[in-house]
C-alpha atoms as a PDB file:
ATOM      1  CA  UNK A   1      21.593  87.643 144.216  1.00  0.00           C
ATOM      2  CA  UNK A   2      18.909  85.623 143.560  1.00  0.00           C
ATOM      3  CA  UNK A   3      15.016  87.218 144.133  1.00  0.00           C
ATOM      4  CA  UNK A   4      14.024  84.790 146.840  1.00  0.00           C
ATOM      5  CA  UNK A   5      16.914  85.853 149.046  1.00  0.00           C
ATOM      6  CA  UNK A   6      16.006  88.667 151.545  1.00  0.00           C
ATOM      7  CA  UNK A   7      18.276  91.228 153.064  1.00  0.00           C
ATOM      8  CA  UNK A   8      18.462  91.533 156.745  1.00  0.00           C
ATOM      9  CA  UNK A   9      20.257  94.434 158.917  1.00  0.00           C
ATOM     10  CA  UNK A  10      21.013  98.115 157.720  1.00  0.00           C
ATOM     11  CA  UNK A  11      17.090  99.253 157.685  1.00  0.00           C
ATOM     12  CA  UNK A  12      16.950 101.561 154.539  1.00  0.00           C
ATOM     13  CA  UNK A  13      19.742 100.890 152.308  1.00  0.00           C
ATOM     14  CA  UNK A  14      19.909  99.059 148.992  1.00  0.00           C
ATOM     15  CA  UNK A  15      22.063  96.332 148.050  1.00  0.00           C
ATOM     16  CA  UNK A  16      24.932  98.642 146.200  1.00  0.00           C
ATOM     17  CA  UNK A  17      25.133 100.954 149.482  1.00  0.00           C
ATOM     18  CA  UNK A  18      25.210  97.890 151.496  1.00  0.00           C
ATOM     19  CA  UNK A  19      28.588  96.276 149.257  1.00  0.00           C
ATOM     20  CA  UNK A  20      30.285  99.502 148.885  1.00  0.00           C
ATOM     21  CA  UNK A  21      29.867 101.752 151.324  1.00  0.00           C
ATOM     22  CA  UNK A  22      29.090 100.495 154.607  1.00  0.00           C
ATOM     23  CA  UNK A  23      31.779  98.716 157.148  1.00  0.00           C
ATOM     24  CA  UNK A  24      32.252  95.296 157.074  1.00  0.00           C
ATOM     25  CA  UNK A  25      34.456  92.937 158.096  1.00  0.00           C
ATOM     26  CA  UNK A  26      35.611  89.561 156.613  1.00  0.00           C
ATOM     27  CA  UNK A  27      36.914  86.239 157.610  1.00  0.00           C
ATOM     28  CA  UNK A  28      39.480  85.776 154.448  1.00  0.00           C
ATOM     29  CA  UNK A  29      41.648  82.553 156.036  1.00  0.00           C
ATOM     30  CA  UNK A  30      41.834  80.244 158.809  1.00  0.00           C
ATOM     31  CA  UNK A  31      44.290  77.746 159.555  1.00  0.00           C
ATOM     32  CA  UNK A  32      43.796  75.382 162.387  1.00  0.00           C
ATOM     33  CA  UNK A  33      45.091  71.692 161.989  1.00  0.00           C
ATOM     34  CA  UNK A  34      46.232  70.298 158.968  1.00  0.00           C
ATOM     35  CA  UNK A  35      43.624  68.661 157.008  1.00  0.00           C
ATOM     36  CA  UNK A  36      44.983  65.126 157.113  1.00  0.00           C
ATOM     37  CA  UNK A  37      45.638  64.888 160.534  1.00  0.00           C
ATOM     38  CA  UNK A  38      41.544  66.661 161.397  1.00  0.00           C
ATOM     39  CA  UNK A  39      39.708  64.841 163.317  1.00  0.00           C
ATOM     40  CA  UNK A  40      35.939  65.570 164.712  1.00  0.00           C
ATOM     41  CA  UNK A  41      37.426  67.638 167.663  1.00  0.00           C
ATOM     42  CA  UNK A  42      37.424  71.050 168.871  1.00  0.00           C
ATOM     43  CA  UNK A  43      41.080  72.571 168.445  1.00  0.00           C
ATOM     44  CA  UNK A  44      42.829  74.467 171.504  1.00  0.00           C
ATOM     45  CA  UNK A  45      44.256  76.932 169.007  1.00  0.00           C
ATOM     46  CA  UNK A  46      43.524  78.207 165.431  1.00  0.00           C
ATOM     47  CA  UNK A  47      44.508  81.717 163.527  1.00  0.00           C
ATOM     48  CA  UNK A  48      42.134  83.586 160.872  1.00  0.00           C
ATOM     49  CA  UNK A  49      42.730  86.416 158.696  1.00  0.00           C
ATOM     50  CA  UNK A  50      40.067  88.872 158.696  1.00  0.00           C
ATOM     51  CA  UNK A  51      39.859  91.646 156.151  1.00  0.00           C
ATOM     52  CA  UNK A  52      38.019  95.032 157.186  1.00  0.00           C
ATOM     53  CA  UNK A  53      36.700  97.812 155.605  1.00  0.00           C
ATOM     54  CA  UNK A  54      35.401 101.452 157.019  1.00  0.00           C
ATOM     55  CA  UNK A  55      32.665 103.925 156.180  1.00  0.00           C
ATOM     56  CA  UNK A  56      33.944 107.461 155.781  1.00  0.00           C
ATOM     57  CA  UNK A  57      34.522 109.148 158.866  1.00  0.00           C
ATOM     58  CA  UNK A  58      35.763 106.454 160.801  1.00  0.00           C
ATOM     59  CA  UNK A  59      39.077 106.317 162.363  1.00  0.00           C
ATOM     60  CA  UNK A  60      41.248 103.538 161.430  1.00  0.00           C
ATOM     61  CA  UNK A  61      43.009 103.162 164.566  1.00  0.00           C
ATOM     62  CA  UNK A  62      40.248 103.048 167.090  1.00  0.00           C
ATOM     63  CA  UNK A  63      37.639 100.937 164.740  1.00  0.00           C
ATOM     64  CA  UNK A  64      41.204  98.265 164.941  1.00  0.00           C
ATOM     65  CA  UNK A  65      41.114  98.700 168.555  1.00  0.00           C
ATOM     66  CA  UNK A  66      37.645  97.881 168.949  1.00  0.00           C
ATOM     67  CA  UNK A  67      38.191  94.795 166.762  1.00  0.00           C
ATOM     68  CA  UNK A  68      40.953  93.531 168.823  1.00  0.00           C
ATOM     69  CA  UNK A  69      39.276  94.143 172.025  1.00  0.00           C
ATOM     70  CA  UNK A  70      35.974  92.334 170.188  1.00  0.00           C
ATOM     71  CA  UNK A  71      37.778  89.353 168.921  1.00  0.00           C
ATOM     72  CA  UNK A  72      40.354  88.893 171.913  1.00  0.00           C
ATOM     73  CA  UNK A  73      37.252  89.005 174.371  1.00  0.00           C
ATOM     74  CA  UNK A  74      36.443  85.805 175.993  1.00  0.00           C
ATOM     75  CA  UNK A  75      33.289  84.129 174.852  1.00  0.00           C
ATOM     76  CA  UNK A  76      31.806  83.041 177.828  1.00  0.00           C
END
């Protein structure tokens, strides 16, 4: 990380606690429309891959609930 850059979020934690040990989550692939048929249009449909990762303590099943319910919500 380069000194310039500044941290934001997560009040009181260093950058190691930040990578390691707190939750996160991850957008690891999308795939919308092929890239030789894009053009500068919004698509009606596109699926992403997200990647997720706990702190200890939490329970798996209802921190993937409250993702689904997050990302299924509508944005309006």
């Amino acid at each position: 990380m380069v000194d310039s850059a500044e941290l934001i979020g997560g009040g009181g934690t260093n950058l190691h606690e930040r990578i390691w040990y707190r939750p996160a989550i991850s957008l690891v692939g999308l795939e919308g429309m092929p890239l030789g048929e894009a053009a500068n249009n919004l698509l009606a449909e596109a699926a992403a891959r997200v990647s997720g990762r706990l702190a200890p303590g939490q329970d798996p099943a209802a921190m993937s609930e409250r993702a689904l319910n997050f990302l299924g919500a509508d944005p309006t």
